[in-house]
N, C-alpha and C. Protein backbone atom coordinates (compact mmCIF):
# COMPACT_ATOMS: atom_id res chain seq x y z
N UNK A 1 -24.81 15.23 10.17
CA UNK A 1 -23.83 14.17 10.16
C UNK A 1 -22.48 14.74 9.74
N UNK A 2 -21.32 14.38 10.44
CA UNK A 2 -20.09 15.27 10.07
C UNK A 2 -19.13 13.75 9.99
N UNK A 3 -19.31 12.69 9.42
CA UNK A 3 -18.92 11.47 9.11
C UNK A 3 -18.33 12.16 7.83
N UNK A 4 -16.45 11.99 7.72
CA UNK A 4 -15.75 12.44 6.99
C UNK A 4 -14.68 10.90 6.42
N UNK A 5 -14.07 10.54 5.69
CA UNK A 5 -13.27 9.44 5.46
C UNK A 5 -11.70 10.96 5.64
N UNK A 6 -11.02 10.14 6.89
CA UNK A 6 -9.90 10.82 7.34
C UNK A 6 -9.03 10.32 6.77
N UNK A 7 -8.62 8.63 6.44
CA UNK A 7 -7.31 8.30 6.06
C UNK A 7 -7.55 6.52 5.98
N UNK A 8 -6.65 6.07 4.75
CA UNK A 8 -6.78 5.07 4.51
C UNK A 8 -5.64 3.89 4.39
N UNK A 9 -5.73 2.78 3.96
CA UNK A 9 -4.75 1.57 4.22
C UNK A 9 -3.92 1.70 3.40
N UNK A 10 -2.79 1.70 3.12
CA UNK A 10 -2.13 1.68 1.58
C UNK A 10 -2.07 -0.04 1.71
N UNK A 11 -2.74 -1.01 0.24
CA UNK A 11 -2.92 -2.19 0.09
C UNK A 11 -2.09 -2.23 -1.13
N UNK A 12 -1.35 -4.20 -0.95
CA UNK A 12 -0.93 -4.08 -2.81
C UNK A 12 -1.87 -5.29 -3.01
N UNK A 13 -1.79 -5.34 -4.27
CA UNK A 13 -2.91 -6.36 -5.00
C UNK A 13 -1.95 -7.05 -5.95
N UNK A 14 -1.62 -7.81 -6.53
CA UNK A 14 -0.86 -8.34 -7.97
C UNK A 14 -2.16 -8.85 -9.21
N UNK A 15 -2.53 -7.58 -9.97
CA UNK A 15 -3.32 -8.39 -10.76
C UNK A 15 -2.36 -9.19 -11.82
N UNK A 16 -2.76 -10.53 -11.91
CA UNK A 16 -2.16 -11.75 -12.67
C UNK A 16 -2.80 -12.23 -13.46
N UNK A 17 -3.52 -12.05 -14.58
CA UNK A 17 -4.46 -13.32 -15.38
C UNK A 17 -4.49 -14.11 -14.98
N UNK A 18 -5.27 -15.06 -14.82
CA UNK A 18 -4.78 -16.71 -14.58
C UNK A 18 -4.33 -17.32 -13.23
N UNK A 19 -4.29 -16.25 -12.66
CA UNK A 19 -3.58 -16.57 -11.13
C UNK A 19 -4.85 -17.01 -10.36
N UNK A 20 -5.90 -16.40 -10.38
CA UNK A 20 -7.52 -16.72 -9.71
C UNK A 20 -8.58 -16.22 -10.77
N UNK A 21 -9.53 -17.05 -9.64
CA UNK A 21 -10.94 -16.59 -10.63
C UNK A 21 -10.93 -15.06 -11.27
N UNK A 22 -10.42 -14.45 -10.64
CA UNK A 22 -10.55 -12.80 -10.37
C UNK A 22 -9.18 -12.30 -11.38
N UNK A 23 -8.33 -13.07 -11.07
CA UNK A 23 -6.97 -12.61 -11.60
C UNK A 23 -6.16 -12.09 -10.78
N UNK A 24 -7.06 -11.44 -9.33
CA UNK A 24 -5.93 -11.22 -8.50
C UNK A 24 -5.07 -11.85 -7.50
N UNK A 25 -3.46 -12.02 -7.12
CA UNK A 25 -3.10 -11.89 -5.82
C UNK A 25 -3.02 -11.50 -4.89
N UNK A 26 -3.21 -12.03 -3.48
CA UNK A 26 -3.49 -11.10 -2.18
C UNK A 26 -1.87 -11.47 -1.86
N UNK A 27 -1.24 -10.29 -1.19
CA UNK A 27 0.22 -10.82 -0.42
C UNK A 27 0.00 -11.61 -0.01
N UNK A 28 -0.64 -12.76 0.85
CA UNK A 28 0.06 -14.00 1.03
C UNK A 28 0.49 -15.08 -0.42
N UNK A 29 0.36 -14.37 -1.38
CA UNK A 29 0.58 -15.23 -2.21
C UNK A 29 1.50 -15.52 -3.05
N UNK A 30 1.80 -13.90 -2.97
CA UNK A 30 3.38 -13.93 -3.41
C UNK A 30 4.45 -13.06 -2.55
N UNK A 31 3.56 -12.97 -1.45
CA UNK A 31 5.06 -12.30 -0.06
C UNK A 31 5.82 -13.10 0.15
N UNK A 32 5.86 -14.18 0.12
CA UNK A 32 6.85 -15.25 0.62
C UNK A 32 8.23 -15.26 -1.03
N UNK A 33 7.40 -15.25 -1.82
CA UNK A 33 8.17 -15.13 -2.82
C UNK A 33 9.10 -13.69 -2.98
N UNK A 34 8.86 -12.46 -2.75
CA UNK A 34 9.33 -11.08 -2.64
C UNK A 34 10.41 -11.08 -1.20
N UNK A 35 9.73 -12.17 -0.59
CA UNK A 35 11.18 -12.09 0.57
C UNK A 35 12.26 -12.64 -0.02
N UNK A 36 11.74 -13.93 -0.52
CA UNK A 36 12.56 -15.16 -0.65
C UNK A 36 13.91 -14.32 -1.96
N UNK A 37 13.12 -13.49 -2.58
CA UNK A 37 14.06 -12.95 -3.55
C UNK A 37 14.58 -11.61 -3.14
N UNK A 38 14.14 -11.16 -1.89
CA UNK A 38 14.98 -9.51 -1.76
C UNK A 38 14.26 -8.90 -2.30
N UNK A 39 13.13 -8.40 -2.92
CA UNK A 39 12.33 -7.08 -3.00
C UNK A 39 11.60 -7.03 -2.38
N UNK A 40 11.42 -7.49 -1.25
CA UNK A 40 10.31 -7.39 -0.48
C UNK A 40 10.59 -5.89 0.04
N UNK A 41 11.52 -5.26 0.56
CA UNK A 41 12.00 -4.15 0.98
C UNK A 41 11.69 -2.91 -0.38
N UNK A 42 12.30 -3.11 -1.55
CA UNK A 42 12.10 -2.01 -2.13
C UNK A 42 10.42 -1.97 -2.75
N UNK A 43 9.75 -3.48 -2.97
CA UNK A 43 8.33 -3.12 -3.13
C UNK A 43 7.84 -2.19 -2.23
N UNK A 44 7.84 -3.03 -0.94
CA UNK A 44 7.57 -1.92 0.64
C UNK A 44 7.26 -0.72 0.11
N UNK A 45 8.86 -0.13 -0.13
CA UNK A 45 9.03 1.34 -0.35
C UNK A 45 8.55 1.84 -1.26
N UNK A 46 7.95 1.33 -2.27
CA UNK A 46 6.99 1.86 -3.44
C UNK A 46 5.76 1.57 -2.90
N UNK A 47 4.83 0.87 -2.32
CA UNK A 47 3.55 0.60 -1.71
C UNK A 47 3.42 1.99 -0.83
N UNK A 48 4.71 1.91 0.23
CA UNK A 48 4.37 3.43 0.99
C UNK A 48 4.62 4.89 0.46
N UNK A 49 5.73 5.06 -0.87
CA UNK A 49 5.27 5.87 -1.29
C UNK A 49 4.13 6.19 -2.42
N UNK A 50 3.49 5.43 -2.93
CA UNK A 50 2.58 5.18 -3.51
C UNK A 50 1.23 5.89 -2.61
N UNK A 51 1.08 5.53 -1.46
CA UNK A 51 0.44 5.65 -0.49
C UNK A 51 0.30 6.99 -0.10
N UNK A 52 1.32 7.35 -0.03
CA UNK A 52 1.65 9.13 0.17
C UNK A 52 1.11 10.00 -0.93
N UNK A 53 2.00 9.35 -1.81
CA UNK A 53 1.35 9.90 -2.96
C UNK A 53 0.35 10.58 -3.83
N UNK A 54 -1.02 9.19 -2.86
CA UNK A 54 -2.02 9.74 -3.02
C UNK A 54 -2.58 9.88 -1.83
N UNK A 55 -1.98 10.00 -0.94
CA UNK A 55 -2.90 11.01 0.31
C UNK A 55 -2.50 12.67 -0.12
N UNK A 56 -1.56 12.59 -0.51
CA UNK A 56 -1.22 14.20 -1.09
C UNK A 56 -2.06 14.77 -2.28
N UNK A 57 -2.46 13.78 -3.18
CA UNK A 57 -3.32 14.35 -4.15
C UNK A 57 -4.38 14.71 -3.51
N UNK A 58 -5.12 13.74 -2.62
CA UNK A 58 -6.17 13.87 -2.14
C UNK A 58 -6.45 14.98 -1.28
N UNK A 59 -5.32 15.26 -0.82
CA UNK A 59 -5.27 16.35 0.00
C UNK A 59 -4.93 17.95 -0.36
N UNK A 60 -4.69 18.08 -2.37
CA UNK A 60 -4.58 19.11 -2.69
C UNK A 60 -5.94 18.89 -3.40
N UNK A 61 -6.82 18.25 -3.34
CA UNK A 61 -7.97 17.75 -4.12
C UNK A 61 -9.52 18.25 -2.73
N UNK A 62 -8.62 18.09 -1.61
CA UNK A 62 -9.96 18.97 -0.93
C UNK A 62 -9.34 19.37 0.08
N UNK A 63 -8.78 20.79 -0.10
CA UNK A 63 -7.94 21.59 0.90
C UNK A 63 -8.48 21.67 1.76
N UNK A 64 -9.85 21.97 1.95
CA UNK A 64 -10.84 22.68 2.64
C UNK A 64 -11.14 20.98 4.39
N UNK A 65 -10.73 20.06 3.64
CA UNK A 65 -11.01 18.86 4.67
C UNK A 65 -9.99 18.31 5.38
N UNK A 66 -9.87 18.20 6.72
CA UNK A 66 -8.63 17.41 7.09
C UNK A 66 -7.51 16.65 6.37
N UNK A 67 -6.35 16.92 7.27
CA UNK A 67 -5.74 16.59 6.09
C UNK A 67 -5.98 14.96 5.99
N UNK A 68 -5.73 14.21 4.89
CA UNK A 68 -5.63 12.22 4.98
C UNK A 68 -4.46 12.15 5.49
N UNK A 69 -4.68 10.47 6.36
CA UNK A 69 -3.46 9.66 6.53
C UNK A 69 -3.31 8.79 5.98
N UNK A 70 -2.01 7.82 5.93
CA UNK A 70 -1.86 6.54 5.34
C UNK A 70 -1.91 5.77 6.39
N UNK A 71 -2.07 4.78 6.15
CA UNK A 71 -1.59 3.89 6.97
C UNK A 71 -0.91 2.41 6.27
N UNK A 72 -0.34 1.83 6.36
CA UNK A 72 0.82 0.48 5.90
C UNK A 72 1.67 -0.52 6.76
N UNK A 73 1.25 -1.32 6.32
CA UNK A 73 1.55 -2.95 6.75
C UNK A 73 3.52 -2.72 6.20
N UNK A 74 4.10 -2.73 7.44
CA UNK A 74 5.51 -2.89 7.00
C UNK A 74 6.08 -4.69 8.16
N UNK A 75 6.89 -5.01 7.15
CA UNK A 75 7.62 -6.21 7.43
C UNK A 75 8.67 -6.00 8.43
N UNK A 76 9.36 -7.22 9.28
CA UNK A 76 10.75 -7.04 9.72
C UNK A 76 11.95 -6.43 9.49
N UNK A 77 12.12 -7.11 8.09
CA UNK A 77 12.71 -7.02 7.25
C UNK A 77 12.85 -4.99 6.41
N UNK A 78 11.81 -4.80 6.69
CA UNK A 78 11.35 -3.45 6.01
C UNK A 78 12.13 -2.04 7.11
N UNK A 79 11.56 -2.65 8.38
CA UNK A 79 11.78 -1.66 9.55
C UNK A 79 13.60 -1.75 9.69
N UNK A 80 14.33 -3.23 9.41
CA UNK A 80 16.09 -3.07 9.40
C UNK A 80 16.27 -2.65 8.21
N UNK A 81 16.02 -1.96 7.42
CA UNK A 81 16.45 -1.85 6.18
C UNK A 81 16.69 0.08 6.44
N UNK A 82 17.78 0.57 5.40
CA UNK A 82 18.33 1.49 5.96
C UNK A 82 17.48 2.71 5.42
């Protein structure tokens, strides 16, 4: 079997106390709110480098295996932004 994990989603989560059973938020729950205020763009840019981040660890963590990709959910708003 040569079944390898190549590359993964970069996801955000908002853990919140109190917000759910769980405590967490899924973006629909507070994306509307991150637009509505203008960080929706610089979160973005921390989610994807975040993302990198650790495809690079991962990738000085097993030289020997393909390299990882990211992959990320970007907005309208994200792609006009400079």
């Amino acid at each position: 079997d040569n079944s390898q994990i190549i590359g993964a989603e970069a996801l955000i989560r908002w853990k919140a106390p109190g917000a759910t059973n769980t405590g967490v938020l899924y973006p629909h729950d507070f994306m509307p709110l991150l637009e509505k205020s203008g960080l929706s763009v610089r979160v973005g840019e921390w989610v994807i480098y975040e993302g990198c981040r650790q495809a690079a660890e991962w990738n000085r963590m097993f030289p020997t295996r393909p390299a990882m990709f990211i992959t990320c959910n970007v907005g309208a708003r994200q792609l006009a932004a400079p």
